[in-house]
C-alpha atoms as a PDB file:
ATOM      1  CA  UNK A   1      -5.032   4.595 -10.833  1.00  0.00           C
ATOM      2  CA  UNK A   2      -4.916   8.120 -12.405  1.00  0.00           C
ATOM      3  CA  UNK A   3      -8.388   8.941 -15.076  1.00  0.00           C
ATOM      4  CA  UNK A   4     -10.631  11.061 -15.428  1.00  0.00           C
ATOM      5  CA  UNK A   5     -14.741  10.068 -14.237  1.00  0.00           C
ATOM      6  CA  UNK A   6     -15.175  10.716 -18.486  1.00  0.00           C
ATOM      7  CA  UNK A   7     -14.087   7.688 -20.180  1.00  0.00           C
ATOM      8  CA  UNK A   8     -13.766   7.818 -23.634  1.00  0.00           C
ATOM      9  CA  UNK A   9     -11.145   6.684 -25.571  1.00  0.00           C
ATOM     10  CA  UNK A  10     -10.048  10.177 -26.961  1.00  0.00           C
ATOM     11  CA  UNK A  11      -9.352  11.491 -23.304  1.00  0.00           C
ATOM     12  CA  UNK A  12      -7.438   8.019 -22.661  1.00  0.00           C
ATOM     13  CA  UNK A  13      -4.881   8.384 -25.935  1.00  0.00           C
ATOM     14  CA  UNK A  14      -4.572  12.006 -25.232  1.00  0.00           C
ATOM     15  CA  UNK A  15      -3.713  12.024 -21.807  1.00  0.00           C
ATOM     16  CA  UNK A  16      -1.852   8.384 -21.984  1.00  0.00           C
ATOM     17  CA  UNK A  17       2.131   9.799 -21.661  1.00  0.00           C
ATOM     18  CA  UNK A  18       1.176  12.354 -18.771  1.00  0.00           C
ATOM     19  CA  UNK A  19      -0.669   9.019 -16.850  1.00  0.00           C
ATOM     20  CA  UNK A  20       2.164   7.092 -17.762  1.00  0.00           C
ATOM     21  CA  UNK A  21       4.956   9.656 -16.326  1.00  0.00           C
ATOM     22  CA  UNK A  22       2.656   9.832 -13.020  1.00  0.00           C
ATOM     23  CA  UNK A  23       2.644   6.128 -12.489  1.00  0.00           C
ATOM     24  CA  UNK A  24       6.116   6.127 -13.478  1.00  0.00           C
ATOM     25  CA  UNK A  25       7.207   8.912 -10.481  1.00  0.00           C
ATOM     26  CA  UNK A  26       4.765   6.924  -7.850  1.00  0.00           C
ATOM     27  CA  UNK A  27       6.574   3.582  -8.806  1.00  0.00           C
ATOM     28  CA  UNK A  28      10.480   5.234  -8.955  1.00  0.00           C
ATOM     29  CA  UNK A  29       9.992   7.337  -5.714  1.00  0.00           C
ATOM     30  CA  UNK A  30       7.990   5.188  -3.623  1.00  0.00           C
ATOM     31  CA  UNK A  31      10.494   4.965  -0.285  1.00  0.00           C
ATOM     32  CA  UNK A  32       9.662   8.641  -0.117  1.00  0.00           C
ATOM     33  CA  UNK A  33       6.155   8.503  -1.213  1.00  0.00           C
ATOM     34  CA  UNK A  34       4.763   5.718   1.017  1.00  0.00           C
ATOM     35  CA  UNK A  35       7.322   6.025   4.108  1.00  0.00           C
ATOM     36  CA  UNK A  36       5.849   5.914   7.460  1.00  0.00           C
ATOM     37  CA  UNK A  37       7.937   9.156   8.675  1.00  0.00           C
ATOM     38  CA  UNK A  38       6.019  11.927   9.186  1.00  0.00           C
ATOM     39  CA  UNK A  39       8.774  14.658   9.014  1.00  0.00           C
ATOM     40  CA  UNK A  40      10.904  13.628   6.240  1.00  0.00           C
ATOM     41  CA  UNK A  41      12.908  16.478   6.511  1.00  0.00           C
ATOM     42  CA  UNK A  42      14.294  16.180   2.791  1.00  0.00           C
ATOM     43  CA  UNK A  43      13.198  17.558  -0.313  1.00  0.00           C
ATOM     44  CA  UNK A  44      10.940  16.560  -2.408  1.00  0.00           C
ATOM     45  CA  UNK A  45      13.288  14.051  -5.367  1.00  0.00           C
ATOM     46  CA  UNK A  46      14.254  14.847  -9.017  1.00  0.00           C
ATOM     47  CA  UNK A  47      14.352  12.399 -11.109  1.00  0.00           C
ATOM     48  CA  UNK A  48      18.303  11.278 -12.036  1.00  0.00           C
ATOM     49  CA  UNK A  49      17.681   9.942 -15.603  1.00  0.00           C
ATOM     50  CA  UNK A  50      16.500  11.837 -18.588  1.00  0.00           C
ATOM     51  CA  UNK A  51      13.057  11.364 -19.162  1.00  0.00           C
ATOM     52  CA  UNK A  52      11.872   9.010 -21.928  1.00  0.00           C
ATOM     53  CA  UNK A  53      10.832  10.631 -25.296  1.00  0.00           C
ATOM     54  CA  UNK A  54       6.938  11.010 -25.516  1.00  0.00           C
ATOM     55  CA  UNK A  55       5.508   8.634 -27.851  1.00  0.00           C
ATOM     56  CA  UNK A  56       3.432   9.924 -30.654  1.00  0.00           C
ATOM     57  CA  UNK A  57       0.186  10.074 -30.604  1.00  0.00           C
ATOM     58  CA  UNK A  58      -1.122  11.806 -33.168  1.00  0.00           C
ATOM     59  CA  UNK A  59      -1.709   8.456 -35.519  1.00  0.00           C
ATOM     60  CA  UNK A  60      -3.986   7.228 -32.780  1.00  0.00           C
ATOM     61  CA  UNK A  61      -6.677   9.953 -32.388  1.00  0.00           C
ATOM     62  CA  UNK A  62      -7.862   8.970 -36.359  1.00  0.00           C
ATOM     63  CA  UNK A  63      -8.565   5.384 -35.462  1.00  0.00           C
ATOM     64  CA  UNK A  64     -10.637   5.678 -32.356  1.00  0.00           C
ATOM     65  CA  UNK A  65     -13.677   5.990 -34.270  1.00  0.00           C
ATOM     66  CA  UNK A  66     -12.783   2.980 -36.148  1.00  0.00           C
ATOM     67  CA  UNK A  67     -12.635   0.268 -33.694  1.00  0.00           C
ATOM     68  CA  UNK A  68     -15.160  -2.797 -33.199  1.00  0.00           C
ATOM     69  CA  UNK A  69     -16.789  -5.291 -31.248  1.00  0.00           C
ATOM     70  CA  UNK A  70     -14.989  -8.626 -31.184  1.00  0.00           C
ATOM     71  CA  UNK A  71     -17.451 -10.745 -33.723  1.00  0.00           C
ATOM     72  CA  UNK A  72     -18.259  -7.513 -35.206  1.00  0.00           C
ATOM     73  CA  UNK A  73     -15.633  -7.203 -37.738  1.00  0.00           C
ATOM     74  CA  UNK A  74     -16.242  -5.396 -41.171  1.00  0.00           C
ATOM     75  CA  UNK A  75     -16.682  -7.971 -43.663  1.00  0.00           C
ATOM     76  CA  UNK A  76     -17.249 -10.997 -41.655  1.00  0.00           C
ATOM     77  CA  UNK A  77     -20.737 -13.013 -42.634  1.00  0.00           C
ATOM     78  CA  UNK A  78     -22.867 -13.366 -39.812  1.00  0.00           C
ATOM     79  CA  UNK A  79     -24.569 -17.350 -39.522  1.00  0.00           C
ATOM     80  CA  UNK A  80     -27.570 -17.987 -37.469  1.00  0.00           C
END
């Protein structure tokens, strides 16, 4: 739904909680986002709740280099 046309998984951990609060706003407001009135005549909504802490995601950026094929794992002896 939301990504950039680059996609690499650095872009995708580092942009993962600002995706996430977009879906998030589409899914909470969508009466007012997908209603067939054309003047709504009401302002635009605020969300009622706090919003959820972002998660960390400093830990993940390391590992993206270190990730493998399925089959392809480190160690693993390879038979004919």
């Amino acid at each position: 739904l939301v990504r950039t046309s680059e996609d690499n998984m650095t872009d995708m951990v580092t942009h993962m909680p600002d995706r996430y609060k977009i879906v998030e706003t589409l899914i909470q407001h969508s009466d007012w986002f997908f209603s067939d009135k054309e003047d709504k005549g009401e302002k635009t909504p605020v969300d009622e709740k706090e919003a959820q802490s972002v998660p960390n995601i400093e830990y993940l950026l390391p590992n993206i280099g270190r990730t493998t094929a399925p089959g392809d794992a480190a160690g693993e002896e390879q038979h004919p």
